[in-house]
C-alpha atoms as a PDB file:
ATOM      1  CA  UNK A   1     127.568 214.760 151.835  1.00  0.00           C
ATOM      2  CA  UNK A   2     131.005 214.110 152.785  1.00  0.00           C
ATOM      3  CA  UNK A   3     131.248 210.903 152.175  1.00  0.00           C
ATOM      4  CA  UNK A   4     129.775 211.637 148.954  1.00  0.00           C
ATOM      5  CA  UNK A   5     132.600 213.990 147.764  1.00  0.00           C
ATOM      6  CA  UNK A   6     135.444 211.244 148.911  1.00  0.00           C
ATOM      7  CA  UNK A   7     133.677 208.762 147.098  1.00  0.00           C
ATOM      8  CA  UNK A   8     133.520 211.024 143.865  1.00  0.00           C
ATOM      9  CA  UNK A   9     137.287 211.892 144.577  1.00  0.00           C
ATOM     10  CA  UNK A  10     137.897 208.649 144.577  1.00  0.00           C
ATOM     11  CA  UNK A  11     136.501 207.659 141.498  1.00  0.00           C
ATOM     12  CA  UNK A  12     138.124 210.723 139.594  1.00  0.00           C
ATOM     13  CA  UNK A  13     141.192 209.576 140.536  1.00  0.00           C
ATOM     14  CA  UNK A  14     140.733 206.311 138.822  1.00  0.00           C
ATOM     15  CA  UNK A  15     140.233 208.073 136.109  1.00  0.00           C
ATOM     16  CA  UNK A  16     143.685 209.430 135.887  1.00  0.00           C
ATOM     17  CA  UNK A  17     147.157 208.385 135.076  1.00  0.00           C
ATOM     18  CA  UNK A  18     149.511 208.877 138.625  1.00  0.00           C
ATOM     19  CA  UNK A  19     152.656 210.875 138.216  1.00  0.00           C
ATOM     20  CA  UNK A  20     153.787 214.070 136.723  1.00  0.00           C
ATOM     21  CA  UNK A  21     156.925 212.981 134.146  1.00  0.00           C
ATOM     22  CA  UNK A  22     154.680 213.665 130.579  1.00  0.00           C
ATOM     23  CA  UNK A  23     156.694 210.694 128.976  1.00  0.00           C
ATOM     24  CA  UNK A  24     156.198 208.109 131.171  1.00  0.00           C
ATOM     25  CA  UNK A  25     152.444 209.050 131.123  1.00  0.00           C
ATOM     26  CA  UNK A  26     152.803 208.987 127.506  1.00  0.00           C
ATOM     27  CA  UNK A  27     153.689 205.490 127.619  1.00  0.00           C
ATOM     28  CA  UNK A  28     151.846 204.473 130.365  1.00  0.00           C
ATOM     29  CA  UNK A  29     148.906 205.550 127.564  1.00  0.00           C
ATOM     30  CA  UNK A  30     150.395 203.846 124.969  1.00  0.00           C
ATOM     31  CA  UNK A  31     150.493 200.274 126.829  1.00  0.00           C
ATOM     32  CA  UNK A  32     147.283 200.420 128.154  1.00  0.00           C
ATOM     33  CA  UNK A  33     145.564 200.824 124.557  1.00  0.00           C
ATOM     34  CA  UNK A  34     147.859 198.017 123.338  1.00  0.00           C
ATOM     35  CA  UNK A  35     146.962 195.837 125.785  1.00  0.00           C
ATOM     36  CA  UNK A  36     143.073 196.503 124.949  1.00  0.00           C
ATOM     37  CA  UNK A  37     144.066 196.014 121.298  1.00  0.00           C
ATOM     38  CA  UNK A  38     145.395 192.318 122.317  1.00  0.00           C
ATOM     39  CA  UNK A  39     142.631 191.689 124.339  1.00  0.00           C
ATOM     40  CA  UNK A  40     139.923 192.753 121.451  1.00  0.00           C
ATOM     41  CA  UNK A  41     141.831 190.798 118.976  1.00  0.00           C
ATOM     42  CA  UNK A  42     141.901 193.817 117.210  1.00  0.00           C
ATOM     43  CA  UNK A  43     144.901 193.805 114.532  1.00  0.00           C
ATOM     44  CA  UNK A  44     146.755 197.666 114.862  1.00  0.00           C
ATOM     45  CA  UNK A  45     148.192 198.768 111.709  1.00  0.00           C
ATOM     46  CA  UNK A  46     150.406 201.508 113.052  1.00  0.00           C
ATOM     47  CA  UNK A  47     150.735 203.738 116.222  1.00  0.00           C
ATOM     48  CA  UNK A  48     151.957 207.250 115.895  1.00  0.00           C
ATOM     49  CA  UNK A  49     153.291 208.911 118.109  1.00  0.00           C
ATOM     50  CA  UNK A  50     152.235 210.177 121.644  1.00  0.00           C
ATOM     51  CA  UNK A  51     151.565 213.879 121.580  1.00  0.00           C
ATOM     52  CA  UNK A  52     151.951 215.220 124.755  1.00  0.00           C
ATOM     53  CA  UNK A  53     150.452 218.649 126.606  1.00  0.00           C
ATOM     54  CA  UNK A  54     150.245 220.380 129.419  1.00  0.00           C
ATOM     55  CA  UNK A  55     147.716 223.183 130.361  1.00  0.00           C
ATOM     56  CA  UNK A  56     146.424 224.568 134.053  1.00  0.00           C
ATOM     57  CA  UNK A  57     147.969 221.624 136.587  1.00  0.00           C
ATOM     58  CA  UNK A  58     147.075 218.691 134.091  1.00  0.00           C
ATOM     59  CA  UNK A  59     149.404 216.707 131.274  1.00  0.00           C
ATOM     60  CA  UNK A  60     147.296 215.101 128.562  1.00  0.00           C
ATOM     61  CA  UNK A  61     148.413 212.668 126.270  1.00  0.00           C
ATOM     62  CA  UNK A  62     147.061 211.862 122.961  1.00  0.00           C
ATOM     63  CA  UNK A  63     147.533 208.544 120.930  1.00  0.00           C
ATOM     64  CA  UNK A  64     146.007 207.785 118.029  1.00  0.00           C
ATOM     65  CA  UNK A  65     146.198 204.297 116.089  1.00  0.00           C
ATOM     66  CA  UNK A  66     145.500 203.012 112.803  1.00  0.00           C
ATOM     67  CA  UNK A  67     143.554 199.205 112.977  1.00  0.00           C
ATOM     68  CA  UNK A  68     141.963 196.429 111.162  1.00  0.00           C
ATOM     69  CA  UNK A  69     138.915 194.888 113.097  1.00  0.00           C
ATOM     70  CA  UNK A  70     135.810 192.202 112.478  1.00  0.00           C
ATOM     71  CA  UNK A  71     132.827 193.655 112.682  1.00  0.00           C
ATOM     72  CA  UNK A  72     131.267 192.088 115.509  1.00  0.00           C
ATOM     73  CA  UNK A  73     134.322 193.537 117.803  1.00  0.00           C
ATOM     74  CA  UNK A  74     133.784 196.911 117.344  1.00  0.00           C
ATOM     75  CA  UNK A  75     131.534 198.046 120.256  1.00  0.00           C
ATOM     76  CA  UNK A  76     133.347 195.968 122.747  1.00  0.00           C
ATOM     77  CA  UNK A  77     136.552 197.155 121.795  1.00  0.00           C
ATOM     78  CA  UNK A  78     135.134 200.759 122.606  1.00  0.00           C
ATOM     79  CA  UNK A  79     133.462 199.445 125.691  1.00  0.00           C
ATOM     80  CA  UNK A  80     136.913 198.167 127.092  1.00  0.00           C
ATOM     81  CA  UNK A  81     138.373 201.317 126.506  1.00  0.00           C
ATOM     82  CA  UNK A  82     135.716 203.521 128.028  1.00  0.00           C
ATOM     83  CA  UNK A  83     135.468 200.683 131.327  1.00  0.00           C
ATOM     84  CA  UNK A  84     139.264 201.006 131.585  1.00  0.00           C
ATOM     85  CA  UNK A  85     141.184 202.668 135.020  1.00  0.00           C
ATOM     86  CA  UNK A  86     142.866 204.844 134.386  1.00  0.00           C
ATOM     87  CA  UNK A  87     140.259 205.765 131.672  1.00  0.00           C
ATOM     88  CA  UNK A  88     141.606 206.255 128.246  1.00  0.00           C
ATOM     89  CA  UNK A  89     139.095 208.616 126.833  1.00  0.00           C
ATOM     90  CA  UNK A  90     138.254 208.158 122.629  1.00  0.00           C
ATOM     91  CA  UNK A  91     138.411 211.641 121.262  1.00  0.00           C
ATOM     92  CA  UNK A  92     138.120 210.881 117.634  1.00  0.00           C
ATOM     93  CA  UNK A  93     137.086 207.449 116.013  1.00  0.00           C
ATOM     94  CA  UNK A  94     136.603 206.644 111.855  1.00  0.00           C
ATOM     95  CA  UNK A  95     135.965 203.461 110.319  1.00  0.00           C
ATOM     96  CA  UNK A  96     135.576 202.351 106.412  1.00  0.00           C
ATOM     97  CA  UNK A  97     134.431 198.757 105.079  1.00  0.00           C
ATOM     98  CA  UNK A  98     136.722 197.355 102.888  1.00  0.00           C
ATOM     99  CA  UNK A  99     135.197 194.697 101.431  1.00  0.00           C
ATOM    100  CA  UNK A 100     134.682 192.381 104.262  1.00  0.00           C
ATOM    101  CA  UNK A 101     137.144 193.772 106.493  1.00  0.00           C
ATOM    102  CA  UNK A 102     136.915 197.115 108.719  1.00  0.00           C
ATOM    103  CA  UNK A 103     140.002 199.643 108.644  1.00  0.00           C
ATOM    104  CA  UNK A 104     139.858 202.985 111.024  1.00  0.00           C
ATOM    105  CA  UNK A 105     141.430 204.888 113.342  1.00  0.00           C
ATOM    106  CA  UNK A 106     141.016 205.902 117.022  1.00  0.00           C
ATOM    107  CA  UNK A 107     142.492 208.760 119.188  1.00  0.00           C
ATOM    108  CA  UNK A 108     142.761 208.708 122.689  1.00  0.00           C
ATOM    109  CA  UNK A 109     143.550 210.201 125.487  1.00  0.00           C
ATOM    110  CA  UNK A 110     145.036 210.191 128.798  1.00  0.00           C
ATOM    111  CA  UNK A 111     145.029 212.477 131.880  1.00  0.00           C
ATOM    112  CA  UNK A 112     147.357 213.124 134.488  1.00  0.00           C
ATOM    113  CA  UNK A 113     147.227 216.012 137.314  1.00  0.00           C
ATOM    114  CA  UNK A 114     150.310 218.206 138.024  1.00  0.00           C
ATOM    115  CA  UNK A 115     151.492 217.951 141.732  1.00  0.00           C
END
């Protein structure tokens, strides 16, 4: 059972971002979603900026992004995201069709524990 719990531990702390300065885990967030963008081929149309929190031992950051994307590279674009370390977690997603082109937004966010 041991084991167990440092394998767990383990993996939870692949989830994270390391460090405790907000704004380099704010851009630490920031270039790991642009570097899934460029690797989906996904075209961004405008980043905004980080917002940045703290709240019992933990920062979060939250980006959100405005894209164009095909529609065939949707779901791996939002599998990259959710199979990335540290994990960027998608807290809000929207898409429209515009004519033969998808437009949207996503929202993520990143974690980072207080030490």
């Amino acid at each position: 059972e041991e084991a167990l719990k440092k394998v767990e531990m383990a993996e939870l702390e692949n989830w994270v971002f390391s460090g405790d300065d907000a704004n380099l885990i704010g851009t630490s967030v920031q270039q790991q979603l642009r570097q899934a963008v460029d690797e989906a081929g996904i075209s961004p149309r405008g980043y905004d900026t980080p917002r940045i929190g703290e709240t019992d031992g933990w920062i979060v950051v939250t980006q959100e992004m405005q894209f164009t994307i095909n529609q065939e590279d949707i779901l791996p674009f939002i599998e990259m995201l959710e199979s990335s370390r540290p994990r960027l977690h998608v807290t809000d997603f929207s898409i429209n069709r515009n004519r033969r082109q998808y437009t949207g937004s996503i929202t993520v966010s990143g974690f980072s524990k207080v030490l």
